[in-house]
N, C-alpha and C. Protein backbone atom coordinates (compact mmCIF):
# COMPACT_ATOMS: atom_id res chain seq x y z
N UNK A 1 13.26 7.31 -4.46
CA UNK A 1 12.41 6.36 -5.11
C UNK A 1 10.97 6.83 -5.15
N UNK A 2 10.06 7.43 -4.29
CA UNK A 2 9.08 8.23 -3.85
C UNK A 2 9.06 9.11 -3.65
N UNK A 3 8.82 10.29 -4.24
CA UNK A 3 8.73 11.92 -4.25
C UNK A 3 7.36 12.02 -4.69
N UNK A 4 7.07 13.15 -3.27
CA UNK A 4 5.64 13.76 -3.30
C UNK A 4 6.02 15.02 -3.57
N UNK A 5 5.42 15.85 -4.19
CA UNK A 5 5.58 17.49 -4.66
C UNK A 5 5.01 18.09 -3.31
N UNK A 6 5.39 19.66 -3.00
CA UNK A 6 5.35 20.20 -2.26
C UNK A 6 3.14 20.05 -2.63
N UNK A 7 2.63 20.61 -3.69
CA UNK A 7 1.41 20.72 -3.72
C UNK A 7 0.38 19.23 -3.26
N UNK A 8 1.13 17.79 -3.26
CA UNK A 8 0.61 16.69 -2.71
C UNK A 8 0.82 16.66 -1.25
N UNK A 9 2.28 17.08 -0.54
CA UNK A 9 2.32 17.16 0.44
C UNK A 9 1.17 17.90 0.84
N UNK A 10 1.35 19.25 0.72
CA UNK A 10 0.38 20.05 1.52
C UNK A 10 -1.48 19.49 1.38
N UNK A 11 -1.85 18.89 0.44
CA UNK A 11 -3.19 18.08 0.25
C UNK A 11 -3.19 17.03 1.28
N UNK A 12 -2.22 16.08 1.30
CA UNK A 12 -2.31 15.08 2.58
C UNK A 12 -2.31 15.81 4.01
N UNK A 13 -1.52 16.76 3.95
CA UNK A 13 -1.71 17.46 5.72
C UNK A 13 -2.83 18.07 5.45
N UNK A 14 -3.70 18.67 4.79
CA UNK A 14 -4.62 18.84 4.72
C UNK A 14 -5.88 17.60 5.52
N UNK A 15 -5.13 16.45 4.66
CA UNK A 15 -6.45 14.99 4.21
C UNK A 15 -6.22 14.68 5.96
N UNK A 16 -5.40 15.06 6.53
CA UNK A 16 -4.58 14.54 7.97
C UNK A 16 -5.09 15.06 9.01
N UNK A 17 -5.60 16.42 8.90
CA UNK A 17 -5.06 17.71 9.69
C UNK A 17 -6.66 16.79 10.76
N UNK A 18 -6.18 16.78 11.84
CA UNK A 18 -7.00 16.21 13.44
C UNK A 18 -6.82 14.77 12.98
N UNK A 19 -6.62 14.28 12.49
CA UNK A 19 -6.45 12.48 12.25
C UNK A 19 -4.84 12.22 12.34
N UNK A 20 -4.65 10.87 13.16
CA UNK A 20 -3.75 10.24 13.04
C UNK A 20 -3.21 9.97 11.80
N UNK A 21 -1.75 10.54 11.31
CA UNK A 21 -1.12 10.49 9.88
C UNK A 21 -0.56 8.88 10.26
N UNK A 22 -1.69 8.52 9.06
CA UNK A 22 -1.46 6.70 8.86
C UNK A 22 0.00 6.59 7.21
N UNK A 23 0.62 5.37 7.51
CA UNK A 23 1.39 4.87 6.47
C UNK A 23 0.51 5.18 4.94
N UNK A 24 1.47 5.43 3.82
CA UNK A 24 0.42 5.60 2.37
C UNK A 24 0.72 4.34 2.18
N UNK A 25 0.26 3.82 1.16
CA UNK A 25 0.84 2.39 0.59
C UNK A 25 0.69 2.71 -0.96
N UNK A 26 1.46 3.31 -1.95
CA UNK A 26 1.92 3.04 -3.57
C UNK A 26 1.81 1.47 -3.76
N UNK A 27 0.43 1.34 -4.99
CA UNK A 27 0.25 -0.24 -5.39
C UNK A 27 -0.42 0.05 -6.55
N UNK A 28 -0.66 -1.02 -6.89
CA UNK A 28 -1.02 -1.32 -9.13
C UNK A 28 -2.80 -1.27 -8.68
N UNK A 29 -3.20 -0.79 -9.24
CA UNK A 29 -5.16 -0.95 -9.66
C UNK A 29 -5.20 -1.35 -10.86
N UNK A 30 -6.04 -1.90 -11.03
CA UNK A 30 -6.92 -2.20 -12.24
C UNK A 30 -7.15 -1.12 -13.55
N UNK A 31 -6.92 -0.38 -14.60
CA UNK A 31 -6.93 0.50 -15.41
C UNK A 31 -7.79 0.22 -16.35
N UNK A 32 -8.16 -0.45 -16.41
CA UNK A 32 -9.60 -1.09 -17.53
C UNK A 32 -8.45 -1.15 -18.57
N UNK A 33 -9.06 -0.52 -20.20
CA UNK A 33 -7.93 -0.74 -21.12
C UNK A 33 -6.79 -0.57 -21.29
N UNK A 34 -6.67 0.30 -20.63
CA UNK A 34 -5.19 0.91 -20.13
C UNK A 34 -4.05 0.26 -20.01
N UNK A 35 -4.84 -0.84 -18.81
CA UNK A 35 -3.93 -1.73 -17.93
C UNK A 35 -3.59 -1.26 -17.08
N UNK A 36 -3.01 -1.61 -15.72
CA UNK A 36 -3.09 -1.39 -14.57
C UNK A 36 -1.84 -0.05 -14.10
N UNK A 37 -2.36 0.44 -13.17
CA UNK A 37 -1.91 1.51 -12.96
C UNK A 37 -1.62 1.83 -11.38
N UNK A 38 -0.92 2.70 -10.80
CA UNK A 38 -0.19 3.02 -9.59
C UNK A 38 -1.61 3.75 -8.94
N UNK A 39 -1.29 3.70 -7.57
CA UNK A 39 -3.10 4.15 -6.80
C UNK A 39 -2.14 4.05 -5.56
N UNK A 40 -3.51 5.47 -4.26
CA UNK A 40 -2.02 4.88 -3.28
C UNK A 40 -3.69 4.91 -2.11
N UNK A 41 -3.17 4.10 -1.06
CA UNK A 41 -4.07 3.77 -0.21
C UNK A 41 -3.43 4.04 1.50
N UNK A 42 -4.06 4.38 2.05
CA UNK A 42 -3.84 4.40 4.13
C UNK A 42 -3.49 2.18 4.25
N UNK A 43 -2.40 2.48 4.12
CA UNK A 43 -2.06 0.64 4.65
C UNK A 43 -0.79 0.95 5.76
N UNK A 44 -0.64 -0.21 6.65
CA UNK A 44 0.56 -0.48 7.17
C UNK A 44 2.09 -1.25 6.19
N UNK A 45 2.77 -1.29 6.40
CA UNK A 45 4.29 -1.69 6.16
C UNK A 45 3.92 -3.23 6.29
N UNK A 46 4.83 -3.86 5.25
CA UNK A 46 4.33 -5.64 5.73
C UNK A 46 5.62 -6.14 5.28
N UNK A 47 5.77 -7.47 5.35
CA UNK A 47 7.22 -7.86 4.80
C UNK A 47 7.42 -7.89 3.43
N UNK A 48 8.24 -7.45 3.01
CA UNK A 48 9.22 -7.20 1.31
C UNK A 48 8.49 -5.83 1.14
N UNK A 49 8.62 -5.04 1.98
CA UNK A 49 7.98 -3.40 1.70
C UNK A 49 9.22 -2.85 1.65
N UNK A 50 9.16 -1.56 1.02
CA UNK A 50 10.02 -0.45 1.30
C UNK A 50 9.55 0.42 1.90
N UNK A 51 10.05 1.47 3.20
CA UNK A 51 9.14 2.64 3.46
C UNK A 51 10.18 4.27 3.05
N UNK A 52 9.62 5.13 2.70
CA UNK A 52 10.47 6.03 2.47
C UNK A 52 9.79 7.15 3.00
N UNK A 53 10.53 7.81 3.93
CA UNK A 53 9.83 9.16 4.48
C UNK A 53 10.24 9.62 3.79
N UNK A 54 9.03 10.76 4.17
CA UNK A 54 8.97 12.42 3.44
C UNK A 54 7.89 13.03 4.32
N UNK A 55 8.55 14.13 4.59
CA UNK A 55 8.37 15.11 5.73
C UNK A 55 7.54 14.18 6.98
N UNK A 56 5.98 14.27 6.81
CA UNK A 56 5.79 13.48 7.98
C UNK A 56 5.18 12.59 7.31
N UNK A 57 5.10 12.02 6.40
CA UNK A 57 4.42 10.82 5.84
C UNK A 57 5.38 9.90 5.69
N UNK A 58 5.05 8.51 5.66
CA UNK A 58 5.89 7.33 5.24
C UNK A 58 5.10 6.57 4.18
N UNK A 59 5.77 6.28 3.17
CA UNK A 59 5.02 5.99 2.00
C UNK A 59 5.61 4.59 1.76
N UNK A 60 4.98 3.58 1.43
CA UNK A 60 5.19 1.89 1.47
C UNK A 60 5.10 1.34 0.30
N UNK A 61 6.34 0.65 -0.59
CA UNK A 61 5.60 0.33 -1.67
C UNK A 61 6.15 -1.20 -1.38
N UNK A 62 5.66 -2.61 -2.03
CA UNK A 62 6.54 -3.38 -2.39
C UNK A 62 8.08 -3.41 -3.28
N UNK A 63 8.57 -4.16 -2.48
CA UNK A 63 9.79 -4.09 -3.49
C UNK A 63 10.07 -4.42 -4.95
N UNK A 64 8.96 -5.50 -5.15
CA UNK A 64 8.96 -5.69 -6.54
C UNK A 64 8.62 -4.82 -7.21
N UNK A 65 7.30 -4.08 -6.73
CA UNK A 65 6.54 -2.98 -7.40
C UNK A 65 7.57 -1.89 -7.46
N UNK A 66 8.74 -1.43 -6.12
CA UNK A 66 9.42 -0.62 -6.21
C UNK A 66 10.25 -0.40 -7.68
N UNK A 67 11.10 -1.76 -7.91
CA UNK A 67 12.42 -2.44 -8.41
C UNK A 67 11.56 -2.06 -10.33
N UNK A 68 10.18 -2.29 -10.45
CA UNK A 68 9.46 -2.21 -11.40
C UNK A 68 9.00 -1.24 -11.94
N UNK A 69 8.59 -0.49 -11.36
CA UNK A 69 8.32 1.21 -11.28
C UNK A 69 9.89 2.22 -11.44
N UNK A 70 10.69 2.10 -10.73
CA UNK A 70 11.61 3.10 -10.89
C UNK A 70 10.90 3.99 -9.82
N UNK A 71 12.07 5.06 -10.23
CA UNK A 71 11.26 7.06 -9.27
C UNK A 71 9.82 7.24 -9.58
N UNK A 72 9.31 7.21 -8.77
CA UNK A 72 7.33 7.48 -8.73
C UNK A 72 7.58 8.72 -7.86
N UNK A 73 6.14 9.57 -8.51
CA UNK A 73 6.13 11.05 -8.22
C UNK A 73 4.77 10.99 -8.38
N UNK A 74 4.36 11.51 -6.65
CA UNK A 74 3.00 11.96 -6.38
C UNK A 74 3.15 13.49 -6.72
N UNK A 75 2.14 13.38 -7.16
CA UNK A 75 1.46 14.82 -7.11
C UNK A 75 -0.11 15.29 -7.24
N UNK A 76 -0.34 16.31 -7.08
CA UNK A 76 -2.08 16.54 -7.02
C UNK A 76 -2.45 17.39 -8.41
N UNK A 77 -3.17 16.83 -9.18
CA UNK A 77 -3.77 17.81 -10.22
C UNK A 77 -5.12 18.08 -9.84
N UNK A 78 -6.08 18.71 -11.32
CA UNK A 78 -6.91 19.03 -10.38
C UNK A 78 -8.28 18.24 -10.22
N UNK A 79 -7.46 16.49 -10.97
CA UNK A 79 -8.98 15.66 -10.44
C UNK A 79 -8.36 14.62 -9.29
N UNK A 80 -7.56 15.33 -8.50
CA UNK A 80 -7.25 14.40 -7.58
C UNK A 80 -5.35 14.08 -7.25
N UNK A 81 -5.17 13.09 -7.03
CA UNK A 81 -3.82 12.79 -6.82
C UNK A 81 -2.98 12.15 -7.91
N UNK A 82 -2.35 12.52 -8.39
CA UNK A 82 -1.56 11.54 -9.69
C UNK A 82 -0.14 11.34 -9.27
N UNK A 83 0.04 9.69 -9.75
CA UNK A 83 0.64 9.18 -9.47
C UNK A 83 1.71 8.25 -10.98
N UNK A 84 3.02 9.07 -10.91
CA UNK A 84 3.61 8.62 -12.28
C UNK A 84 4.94 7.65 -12.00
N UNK A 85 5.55 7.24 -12.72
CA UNK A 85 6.44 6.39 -12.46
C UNK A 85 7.64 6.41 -13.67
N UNK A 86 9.34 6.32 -13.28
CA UNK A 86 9.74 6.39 -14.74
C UNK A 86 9.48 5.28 -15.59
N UNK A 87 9.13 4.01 -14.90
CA UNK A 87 9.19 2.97 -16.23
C UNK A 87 7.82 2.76 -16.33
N UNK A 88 7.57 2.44 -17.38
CA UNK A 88 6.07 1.68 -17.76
C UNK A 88 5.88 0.89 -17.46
N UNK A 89 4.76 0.28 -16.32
CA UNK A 89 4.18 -0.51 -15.93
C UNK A 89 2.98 -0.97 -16.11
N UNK A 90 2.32 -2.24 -16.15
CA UNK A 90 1.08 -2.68 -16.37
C UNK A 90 0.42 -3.00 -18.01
N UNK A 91 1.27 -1.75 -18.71
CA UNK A 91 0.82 -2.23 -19.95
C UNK A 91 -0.54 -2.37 -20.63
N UNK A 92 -1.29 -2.23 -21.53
CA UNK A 92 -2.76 -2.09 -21.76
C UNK A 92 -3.11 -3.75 -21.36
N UNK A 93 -4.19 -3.77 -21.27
CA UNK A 93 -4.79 -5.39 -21.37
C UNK A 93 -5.49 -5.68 -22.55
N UNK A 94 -5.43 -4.95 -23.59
CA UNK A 94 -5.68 -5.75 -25.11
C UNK A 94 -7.16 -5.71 -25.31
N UNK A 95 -8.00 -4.70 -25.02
CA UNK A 95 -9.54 -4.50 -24.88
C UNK A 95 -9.40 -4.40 -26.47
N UNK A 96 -10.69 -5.54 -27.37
CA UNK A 96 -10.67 -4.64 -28.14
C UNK A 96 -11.90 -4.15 -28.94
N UNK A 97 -11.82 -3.52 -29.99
CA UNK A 97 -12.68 -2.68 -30.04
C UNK A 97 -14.78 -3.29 -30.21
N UNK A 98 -14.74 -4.79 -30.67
CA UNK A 98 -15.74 -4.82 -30.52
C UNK A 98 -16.56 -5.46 -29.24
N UNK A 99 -15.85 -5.38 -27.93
CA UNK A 99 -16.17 -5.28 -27.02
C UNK A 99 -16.98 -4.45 -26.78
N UNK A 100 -17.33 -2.81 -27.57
CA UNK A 100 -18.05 -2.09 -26.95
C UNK A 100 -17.65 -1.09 -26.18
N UNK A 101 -16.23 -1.02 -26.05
CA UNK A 101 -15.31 0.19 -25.05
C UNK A 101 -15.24 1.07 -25.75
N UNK A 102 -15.31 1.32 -27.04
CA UNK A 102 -15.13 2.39 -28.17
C UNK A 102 -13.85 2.22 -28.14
N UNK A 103 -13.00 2.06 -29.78
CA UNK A 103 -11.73 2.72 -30.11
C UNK A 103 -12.00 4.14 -31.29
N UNK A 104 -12.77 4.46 -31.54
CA UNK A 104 -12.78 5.29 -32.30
C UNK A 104 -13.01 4.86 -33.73
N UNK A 105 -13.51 5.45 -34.97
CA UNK A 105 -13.44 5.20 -36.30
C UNK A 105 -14.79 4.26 -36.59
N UNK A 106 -15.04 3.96 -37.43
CA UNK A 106 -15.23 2.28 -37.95
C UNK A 106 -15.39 0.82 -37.34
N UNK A 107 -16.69 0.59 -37.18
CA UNK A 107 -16.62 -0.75 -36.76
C UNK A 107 -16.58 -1.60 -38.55
């Protein structure tokens, strides 16, 4: 359900290396137009979690979020950690263009 790539693994033992390796927690952020998107944070396990090891990390998501998401795959590019999922989640939030966000073209 949670697969980290060998190149995310080795970035967290990195992010780790003399610190206590804390729980990740996989959860939805805010995406501006986008709509919301997967982000992962240092949390503990709480009730209706899933935890899934991998190597020495334990990674926590909700179950709904799990059941909603599908297979999510960390990995590290090179502005950071990315985080994908097979189903589409969150969906844009409907920004539109004369808000001022720019869509391109023609007002």
């Amino acid at each position: 359900m949670i697969t980290a790539t060998d190149t995310a693994i080795n970035e967290l033992i990195s992010h780790f290396d003399g610190k206590d390796v804390q729980p990740i927690r996989i959860h939805l952020v805010d995406g501006g137009c986008s709509g919301k998107k997967l982000s992962m944070s240092m949390d503990e396990a709480r009730d209706g979690d899933k935890a899934i090891e991998q190597d020495v990390f334990t990674f926590v998501i909700h179950e709904e979020l799990a059941d909603a998401a599908g297979e999510v795959t960390i990995d590290m590019g090179d502005y950071g950690f990315s985080i994908a999922s097979e189903k589409e989640i969150g969906g844009g939030s409907g920004c539109n263009c004369a808000s001022g966000g720019g869509c391109g073209g023609r007002r």
